[in-house]
C-alpha atoms as a PDB file:
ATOM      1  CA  UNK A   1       0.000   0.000   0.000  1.00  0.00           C
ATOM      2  CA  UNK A   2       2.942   2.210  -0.143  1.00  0.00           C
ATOM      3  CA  UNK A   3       2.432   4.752  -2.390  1.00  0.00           C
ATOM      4  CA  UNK A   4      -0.825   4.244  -3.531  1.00  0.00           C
ATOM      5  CA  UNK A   5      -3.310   7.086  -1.886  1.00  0.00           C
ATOM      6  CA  UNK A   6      -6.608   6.694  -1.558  1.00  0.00           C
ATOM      7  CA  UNK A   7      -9.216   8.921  -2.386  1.00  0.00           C
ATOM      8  CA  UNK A   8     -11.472   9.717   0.514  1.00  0.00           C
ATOM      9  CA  UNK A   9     -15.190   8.668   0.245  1.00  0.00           C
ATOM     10  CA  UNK A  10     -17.416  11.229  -1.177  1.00  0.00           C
ATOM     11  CA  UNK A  11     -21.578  11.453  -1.064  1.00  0.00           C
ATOM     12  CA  UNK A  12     -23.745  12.104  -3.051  1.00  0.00           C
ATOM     13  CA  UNK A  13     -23.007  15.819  -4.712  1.00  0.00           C
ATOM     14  CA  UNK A  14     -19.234  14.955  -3.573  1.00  0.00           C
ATOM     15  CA  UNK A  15     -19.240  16.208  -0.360  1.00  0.00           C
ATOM     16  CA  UNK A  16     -17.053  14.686   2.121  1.00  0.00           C
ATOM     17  CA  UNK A  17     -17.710  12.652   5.560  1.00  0.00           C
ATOM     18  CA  UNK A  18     -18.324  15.000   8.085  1.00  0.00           C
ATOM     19  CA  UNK A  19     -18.814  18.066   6.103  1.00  0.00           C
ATOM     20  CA  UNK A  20     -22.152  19.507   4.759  1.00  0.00           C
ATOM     21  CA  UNK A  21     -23.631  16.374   6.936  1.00  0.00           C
ATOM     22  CA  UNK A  22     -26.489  18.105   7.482  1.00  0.00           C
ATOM     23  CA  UNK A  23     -27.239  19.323   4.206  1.00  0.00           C
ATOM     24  CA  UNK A  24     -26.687  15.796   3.266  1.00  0.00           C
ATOM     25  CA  UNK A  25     -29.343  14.713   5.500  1.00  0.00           C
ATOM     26  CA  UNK A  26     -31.937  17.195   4.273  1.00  0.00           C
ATOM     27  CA  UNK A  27     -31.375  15.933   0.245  1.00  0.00           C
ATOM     28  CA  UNK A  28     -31.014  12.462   1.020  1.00  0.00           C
ATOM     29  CA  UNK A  29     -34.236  10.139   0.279  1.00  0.00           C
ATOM     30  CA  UNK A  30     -34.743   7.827   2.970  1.00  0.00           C
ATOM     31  CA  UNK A  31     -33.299   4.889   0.571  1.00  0.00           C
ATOM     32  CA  UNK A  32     -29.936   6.274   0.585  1.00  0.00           C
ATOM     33  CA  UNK A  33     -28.374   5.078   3.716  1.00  0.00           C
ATOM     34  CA  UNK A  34     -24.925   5.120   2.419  1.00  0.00           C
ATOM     35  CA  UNK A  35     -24.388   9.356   2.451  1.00  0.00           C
ATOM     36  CA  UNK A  36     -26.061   8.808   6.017  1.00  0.00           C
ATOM     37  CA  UNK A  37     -23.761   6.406   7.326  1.00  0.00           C
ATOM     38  CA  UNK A  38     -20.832   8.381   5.348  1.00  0.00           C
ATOM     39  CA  UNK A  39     -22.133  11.128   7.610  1.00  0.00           C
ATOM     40  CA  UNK A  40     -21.410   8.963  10.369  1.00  0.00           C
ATOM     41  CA  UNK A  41     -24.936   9.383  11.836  1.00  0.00           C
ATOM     42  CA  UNK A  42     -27.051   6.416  11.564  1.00  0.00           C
ATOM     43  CA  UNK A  43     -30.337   6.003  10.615  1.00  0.00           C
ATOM     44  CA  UNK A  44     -32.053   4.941  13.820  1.00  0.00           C
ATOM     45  CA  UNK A  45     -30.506   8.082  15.439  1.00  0.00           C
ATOM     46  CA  UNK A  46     -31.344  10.398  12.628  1.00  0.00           C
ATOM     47  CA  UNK A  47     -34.823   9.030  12.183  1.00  0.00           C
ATOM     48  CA  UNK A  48     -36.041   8.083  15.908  1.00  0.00           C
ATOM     49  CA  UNK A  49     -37.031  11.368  17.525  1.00  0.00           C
ATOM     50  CA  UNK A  50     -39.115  12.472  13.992  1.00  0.00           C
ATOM     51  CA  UNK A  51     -40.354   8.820  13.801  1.00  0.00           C
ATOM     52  CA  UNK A  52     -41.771   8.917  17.459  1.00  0.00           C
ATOM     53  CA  UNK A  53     -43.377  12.442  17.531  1.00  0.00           C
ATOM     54  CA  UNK A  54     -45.177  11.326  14.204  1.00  0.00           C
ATOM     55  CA  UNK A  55     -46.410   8.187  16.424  1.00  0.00           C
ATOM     56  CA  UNK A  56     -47.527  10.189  19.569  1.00  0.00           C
ATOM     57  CA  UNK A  57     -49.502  12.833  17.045  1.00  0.00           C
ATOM     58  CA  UNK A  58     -51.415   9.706  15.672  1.00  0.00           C
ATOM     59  CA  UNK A  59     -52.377   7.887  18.396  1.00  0.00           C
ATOM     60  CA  UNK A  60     -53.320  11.455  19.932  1.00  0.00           C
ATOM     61  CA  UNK A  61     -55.892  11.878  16.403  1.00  0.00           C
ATOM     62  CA  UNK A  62     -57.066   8.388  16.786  1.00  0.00           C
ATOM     63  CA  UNK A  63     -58.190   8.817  20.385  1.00  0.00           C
ATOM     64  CA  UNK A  64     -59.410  12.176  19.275  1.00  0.00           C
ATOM     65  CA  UNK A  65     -61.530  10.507  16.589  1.00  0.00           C
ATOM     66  CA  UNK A  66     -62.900   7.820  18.574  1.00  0.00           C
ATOM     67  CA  UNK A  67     -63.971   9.850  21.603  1.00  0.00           C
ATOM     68  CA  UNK A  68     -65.709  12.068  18.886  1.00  0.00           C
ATOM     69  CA  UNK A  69     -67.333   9.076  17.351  1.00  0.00           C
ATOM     70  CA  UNK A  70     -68.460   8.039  20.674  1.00  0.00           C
ATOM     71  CA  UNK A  71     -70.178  10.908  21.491  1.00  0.00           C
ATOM     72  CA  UNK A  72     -71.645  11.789  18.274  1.00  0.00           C
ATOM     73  CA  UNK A  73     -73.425   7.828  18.200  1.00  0.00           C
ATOM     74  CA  UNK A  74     -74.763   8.399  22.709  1.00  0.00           C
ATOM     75  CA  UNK A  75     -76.123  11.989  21.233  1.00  0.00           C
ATOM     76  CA  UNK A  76     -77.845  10.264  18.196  1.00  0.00           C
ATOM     77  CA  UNK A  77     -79.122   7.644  20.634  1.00  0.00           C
ATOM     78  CA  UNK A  78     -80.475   9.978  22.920  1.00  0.00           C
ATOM     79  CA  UNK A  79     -81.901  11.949  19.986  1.00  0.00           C
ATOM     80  CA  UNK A  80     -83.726   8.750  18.666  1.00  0.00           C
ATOM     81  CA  UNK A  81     -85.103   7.716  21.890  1.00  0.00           C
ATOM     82  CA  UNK A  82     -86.794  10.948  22.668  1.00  0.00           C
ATOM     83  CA  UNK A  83     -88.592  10.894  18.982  1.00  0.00           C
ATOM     84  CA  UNK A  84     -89.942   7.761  19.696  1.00  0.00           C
ATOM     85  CA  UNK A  85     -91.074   7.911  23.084  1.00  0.00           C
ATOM     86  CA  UNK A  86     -93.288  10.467  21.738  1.00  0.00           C
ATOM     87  CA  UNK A  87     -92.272  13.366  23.683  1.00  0.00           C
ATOM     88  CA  UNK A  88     -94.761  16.740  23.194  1.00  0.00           C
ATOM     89  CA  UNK A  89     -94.221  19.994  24.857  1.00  0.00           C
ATOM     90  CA  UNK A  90     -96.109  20.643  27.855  1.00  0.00           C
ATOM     91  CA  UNK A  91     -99.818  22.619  27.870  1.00  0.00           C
ATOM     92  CA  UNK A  92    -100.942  25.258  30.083  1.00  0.00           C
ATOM     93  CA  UNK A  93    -103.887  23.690  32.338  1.00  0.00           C
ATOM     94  CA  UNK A  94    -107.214  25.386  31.218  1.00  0.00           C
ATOM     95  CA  UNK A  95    -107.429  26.541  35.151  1.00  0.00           C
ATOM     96  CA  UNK A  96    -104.296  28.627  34.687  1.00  0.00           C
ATOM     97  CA  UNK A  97    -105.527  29.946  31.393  1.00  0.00           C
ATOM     98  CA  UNK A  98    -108.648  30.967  33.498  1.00  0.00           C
ATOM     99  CA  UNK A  99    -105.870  32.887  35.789  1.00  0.00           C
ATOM    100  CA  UNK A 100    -104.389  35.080  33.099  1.00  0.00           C
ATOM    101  CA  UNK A 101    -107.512  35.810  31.595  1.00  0.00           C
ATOM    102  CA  UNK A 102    -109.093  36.767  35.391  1.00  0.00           C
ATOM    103  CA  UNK A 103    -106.038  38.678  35.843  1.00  0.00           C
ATOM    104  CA  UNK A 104    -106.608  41.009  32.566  1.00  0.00           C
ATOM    105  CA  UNK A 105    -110.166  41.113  33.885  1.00  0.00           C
ATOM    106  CA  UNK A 106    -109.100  42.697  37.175  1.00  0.00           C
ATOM    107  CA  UNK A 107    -107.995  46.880  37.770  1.00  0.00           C
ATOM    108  CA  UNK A 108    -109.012  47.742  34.559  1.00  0.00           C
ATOM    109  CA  UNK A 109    -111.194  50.539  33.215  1.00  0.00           C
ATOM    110  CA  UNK A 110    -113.705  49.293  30.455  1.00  0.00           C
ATOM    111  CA  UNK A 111    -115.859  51.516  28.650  1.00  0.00           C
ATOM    112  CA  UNK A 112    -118.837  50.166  26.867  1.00  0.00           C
ATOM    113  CA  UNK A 113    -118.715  50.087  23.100  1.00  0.00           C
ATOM    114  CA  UNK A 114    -122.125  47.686  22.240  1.00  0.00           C
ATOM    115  CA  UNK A 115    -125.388  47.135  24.432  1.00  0.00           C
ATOM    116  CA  UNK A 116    -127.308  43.872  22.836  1.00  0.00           C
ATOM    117  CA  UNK A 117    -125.839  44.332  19.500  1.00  0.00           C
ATOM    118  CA  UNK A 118    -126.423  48.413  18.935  1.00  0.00           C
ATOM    119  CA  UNK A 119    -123.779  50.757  19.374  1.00  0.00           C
ATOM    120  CA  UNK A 120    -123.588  52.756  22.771  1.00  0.00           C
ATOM    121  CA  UNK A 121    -124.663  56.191  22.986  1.00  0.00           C
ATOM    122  CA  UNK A 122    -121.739  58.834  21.757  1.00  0.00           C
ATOM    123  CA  UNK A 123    -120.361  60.708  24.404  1.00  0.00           C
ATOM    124  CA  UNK A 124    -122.330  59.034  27.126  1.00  0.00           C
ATOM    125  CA  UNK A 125    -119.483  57.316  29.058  1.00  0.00           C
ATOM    126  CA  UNK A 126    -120.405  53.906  30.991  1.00  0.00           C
ATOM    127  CA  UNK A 127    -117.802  51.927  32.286  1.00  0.00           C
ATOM    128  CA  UNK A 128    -116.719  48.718  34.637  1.00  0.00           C
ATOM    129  CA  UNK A 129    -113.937  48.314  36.942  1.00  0.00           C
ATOM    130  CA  UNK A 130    -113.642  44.537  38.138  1.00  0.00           C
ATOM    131  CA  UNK A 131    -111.622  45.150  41.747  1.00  0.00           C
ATOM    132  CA  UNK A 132    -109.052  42.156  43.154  1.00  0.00           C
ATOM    133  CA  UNK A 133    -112.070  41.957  46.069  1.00  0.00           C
ATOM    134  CA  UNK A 134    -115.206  41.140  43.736  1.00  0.00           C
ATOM    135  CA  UNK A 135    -115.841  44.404  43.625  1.00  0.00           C
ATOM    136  CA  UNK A 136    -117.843  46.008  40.560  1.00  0.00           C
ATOM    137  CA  UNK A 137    -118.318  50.001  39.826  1.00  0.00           C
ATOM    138  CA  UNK A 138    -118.498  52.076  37.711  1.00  0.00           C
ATOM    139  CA  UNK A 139    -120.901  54.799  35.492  1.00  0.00           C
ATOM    140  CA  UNK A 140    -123.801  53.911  34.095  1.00  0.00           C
ATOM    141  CA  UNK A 141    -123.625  56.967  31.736  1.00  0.00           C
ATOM    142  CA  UNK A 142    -126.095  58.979  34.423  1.00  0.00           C
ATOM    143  CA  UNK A 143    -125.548  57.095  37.887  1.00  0.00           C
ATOM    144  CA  UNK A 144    -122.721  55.959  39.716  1.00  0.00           C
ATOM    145  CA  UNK A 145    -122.994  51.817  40.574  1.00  0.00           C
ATOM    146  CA  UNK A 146    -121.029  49.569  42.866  1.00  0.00           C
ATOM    147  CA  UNK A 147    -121.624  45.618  43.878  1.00  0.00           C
ATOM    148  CA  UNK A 148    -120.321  42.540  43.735  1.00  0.00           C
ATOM    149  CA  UNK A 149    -118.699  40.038  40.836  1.00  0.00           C
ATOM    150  CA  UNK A 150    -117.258  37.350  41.013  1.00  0.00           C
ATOM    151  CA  UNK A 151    -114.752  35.326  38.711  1.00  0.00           C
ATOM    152  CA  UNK A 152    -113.675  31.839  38.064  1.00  0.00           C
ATOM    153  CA  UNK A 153    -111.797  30.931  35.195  1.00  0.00           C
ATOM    154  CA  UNK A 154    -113.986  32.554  32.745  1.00  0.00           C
ATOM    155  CA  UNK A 155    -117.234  32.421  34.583  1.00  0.00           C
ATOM    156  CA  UNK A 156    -118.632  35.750  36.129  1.00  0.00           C
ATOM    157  CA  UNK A 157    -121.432  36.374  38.436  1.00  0.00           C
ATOM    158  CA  UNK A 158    -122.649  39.741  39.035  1.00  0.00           C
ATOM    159  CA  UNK A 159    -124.590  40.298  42.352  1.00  0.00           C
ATOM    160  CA  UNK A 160    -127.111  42.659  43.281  1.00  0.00           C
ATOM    161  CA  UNK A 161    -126.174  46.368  42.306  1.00  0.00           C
ATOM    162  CA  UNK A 162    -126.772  49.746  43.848  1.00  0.00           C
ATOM    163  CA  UNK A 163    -126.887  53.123  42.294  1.00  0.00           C
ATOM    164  CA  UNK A 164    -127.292  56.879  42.881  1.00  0.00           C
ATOM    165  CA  UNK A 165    -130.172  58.367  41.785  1.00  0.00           C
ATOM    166  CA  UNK A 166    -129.437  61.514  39.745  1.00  0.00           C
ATOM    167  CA  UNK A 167    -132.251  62.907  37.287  1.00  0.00           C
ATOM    168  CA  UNK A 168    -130.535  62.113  33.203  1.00  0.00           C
ATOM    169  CA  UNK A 169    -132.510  64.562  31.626  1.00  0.00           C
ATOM    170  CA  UNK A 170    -130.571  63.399  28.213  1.00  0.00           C
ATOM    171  CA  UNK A 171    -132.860  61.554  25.741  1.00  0.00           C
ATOM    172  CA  UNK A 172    -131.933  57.892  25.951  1.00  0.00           C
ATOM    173  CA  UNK A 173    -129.035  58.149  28.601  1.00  0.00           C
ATOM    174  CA  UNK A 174    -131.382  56.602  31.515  1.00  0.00           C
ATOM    175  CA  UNK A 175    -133.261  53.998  29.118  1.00  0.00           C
ATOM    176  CA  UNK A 176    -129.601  53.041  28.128  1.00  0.00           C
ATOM    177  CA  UNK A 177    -128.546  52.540  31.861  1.00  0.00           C
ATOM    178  CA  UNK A 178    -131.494  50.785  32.726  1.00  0.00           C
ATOM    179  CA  UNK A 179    -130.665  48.415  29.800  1.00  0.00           C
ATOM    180  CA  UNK A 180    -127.208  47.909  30.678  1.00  0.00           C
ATOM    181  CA  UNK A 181    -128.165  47.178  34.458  1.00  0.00           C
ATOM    182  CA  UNK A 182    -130.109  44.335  33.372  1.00  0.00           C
ATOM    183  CA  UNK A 183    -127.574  42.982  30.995  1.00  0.00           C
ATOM    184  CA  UNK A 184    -125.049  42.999  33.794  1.00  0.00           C
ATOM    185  CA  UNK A 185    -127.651  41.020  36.125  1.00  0.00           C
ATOM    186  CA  UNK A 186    -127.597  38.087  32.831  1.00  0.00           C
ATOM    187  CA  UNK A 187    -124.026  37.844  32.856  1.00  0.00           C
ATOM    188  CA  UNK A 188    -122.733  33.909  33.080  1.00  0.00           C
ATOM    189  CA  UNK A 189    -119.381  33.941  31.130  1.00  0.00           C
ATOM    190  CA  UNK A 190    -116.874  36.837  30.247  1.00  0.00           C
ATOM    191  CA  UNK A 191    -114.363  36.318  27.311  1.00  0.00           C
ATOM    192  CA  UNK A 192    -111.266  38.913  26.675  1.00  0.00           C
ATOM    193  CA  UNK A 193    -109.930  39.401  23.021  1.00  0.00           C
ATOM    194  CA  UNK A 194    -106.955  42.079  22.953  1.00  0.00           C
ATOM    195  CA  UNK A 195    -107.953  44.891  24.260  1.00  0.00           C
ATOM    196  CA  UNK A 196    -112.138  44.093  24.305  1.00  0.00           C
ATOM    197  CA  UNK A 197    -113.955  42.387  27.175  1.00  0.00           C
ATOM    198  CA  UNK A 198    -117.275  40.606  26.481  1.00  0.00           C
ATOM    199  CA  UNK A 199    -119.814  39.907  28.341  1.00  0.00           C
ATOM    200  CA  UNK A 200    -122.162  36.770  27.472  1.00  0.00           C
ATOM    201  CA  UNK A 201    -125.519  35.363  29.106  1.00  0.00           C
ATOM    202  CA  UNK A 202    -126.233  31.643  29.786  1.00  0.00           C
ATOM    203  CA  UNK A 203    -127.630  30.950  26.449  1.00  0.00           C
ATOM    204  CA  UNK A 204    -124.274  32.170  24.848  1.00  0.00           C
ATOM    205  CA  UNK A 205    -125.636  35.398  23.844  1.00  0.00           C
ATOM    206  CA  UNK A 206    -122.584  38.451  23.482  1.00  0.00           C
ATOM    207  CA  UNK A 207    -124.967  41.663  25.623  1.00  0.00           C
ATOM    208  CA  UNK A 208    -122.205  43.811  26.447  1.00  0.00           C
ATOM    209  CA  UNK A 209    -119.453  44.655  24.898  1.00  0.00           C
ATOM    210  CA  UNK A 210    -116.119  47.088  26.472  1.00  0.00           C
ATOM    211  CA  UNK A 211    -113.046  48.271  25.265  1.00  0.00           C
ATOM    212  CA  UNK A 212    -110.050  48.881  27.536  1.00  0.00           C
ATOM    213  CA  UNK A 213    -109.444  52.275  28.393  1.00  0.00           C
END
């Protein structure tokens, strides 16, 4: 071997061991093992730590995925089971219905608007004030009145009345307050629609008629 010289092992590109290494490294397809090795850095070292965190990620995405799955199929379960059983959204008890409408009832000022189906008198004003108490009073266009009524759900019972007794020398104000007395006296059943009250007898028959003032 005297004499002879060697030439020193080049990679690929000619680089030489040890130098550009990590160039080397970067260029090199996996397959080429021999610029790796004549980088003196072996592939299990080189490839180990990248391997590994590439492992963790993917089992972290599997569990991911199958935690995701699992909820997804117990939501669709639960979904399904409450379709079938049926389920329907819960309704207001008539009695409670019969609350709200007693409550609109009561504190208000109603001014009547229709006596059995005619129009009340213009500018006459007769009204009805339903008190917490089962108390009733109001104008009957001439007279001041006061009694009893009392509510339940959307039944009303108007007691005995009483009344001052002032001379209506305007035509048709004291035949009109006679008329709405005894329509008051008939009343079974009450009804509110917005902002009108109405006032019904036994036989279903709309006698009065108010509007909300």
């Amino acid at each position: 071997m005297t004499g002879t010289q060697v030439a020193p092992f080049l990679g690929v590109g000619g680089a030489q061991p040890g130098l550009g290494s990590e160039r080397n490294r970067r260029r090199t397809p996996w397959s080429s093992r021999v610029d790796i090795h004549g980088a003196r850095v072996s592939d299990h070292r080189a490839f180990t730590p990248f391997t590994t965190h590439t492992l963790r990620r993917t089992l972290v995405l599997k569990n991911t995925v199958r935690i995701a799955a699992a909820v997804l199929t117990a939501f669709t379960s639960v979904a399904c089971q409450g379709s079938s059983s049926g389920l329907t959204a819960p309704t207001v008890p008539s009695s409670l219905n019969g609350t709200a409408a007693a409550s609109s009832l009561l504190g208000a000022s109603w001014r009547l608007v229709e006596l059995n189906g005619q129009p009340a008198l213009a500018g006459v004003a007769v009204t009805a004030v339903f008190g917490a108490q089962n108390s009733l009073s109001g104008s009957g266009g001439c007279n001041r009145y006061f009694g009893t009524a009392a509510t339940n759900n959307e039944t009303l019972t108007v007691g005995a009345l009483g009344a001052t007794r002032m001379y209506c020398a305007e035509p048709g104000v004291a035949a009109q307050e006679d008329a709405y007395f005894a329509a008051l006296g008939k009343t079974t059943t009450y009804r509110i629609v917005g902002f009108e009250l109405r006032l019904n007898t036994a036989q279903g028959e709309t006698t009065l008629v108010f509007a909300r003032e």
